[in-house]
Protein backbone atom coordinates (compact mmCIF):
# COMPACT_ATOMS: atom_id res chain seq x y z
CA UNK A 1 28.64 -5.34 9.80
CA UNK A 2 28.77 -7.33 13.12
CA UNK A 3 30.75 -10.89 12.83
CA UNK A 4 33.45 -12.19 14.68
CA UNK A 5 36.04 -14.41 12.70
CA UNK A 6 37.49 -17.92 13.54
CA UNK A 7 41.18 -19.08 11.74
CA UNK A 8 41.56 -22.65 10.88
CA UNK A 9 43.76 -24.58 8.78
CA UNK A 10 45.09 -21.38 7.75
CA UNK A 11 41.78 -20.26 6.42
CA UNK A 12 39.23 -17.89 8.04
CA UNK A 13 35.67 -18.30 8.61
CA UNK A 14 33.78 -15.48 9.23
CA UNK A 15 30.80 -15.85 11.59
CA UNK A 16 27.41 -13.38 11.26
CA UNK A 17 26.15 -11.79 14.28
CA UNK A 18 22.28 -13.22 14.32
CA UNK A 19 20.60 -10.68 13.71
CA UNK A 20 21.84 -9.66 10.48
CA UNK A 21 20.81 -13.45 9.23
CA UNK A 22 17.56 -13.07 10.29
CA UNK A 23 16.33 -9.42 9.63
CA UNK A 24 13.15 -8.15 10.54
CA UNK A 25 10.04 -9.32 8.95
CA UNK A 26 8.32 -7.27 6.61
CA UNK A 27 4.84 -7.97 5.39
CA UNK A 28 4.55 -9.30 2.06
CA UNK A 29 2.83 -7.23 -0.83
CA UNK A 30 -0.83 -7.48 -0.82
CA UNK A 31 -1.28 -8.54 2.36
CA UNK A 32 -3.77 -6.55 5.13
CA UNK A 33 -0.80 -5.32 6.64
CA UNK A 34 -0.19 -1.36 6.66
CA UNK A 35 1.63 -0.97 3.32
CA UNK A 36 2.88 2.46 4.63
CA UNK A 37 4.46 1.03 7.48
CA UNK A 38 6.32 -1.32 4.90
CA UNK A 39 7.35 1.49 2.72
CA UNK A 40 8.67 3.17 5.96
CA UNK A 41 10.71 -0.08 6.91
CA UNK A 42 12.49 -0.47 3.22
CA UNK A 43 13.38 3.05 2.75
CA UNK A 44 10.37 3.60 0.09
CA UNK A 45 8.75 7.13 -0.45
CA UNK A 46 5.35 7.55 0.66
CA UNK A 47 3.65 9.52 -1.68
CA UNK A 48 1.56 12.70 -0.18
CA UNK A 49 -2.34 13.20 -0.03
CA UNK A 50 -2.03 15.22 -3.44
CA UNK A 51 0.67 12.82 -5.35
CA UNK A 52 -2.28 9.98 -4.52
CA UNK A 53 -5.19 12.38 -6.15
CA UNK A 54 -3.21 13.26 -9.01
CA UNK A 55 -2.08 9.85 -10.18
CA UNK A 56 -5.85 9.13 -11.46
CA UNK A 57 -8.68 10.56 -12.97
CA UNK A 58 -12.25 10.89 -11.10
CA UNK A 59 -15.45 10.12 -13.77
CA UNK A 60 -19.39 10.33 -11.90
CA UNK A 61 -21.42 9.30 -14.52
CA UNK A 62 -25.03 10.04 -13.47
CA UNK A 63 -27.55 7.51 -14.09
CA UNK A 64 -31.52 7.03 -14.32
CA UNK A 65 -30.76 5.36 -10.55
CA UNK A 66 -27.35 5.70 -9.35
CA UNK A 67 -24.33 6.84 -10.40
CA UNK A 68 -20.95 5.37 -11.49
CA UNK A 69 -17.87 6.48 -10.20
CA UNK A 70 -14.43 5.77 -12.19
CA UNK A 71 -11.47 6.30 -10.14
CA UNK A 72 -8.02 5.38 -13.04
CA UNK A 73 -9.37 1.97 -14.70
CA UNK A 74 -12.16 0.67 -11.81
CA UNK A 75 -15.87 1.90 -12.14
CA UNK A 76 -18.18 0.96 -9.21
CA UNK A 77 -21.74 1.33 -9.16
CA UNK A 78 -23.60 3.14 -6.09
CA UNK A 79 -27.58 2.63 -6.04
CA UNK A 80 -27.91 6.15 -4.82
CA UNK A 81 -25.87 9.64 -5.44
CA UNK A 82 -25.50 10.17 -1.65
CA UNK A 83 -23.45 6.73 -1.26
CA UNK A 84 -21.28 7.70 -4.11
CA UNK A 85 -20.22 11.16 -2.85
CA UNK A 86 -19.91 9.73 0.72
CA UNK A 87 -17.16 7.32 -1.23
CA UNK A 88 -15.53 9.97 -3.03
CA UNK A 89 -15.79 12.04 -0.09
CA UNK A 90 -13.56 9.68 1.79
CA UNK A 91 -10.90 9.23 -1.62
CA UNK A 92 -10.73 12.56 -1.40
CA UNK A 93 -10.61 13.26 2.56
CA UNK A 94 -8.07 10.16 3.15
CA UNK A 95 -7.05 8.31 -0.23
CA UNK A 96 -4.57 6.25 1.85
CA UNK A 97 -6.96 4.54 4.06
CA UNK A 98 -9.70 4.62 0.75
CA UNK A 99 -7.19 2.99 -1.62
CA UNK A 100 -6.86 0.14 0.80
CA UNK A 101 -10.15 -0.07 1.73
CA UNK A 102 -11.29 -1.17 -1.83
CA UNK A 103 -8.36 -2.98 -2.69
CA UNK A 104 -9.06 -5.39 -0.42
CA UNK A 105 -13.01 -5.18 -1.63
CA UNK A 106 -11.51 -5.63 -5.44
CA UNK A 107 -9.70 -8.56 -4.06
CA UNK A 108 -6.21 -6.95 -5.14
């Protein structure tokens, strides 16, 4: 810890060096900021490729058009099969980027 102190009237007063009042900013939660580059700044643990895959279940539900694909609790609709497994592809491939990719769509 960087201060320098100050006696006075038989007291001290101990003075902060700067930057330790002002630390560095760190995006807020749900923001469009890189949330792995925030869990690299506070220490967090960045879970792997496979803890990411693991943590929910993957549902297609084939339809007369369509399909519906249920990653944990969200279900989206594709119009065609090929758009689906191009989606899943991609979870699959890269859930990182995927995850926040439909965040933001889900408005999360």
């Amino acid at each position: 810890m960087a201060y320098f102190t100050t006696t006075t009237n038989g007291g001290t007063v101990r003075f902060h060096d700067e930057s330790e009042l002002n630390p560095p900013v760190v995006p807020a939660l749900g923001s469009d900021y890189d949330l792995d580059y925030r869990a690299r700044m506070l220490g967090e643990h960045i879970p792997s490729k496979t803890e990411l895959l693991q943590r929910h279940e993957i549902v297609i539900q084939f339809m007369s058009v369509g399909c519906l694909v249920r990653i944990g609790c969200k279900s989206i609709p594709f119009e065609s099969v090929e758009d689906a497994m191009k989606e899943v592809n991609a979870y699959v491939n890269n859930p990182h980027e995927s995850i926040k990719k439909w965040e933001k769509i889900f408005g999360k």
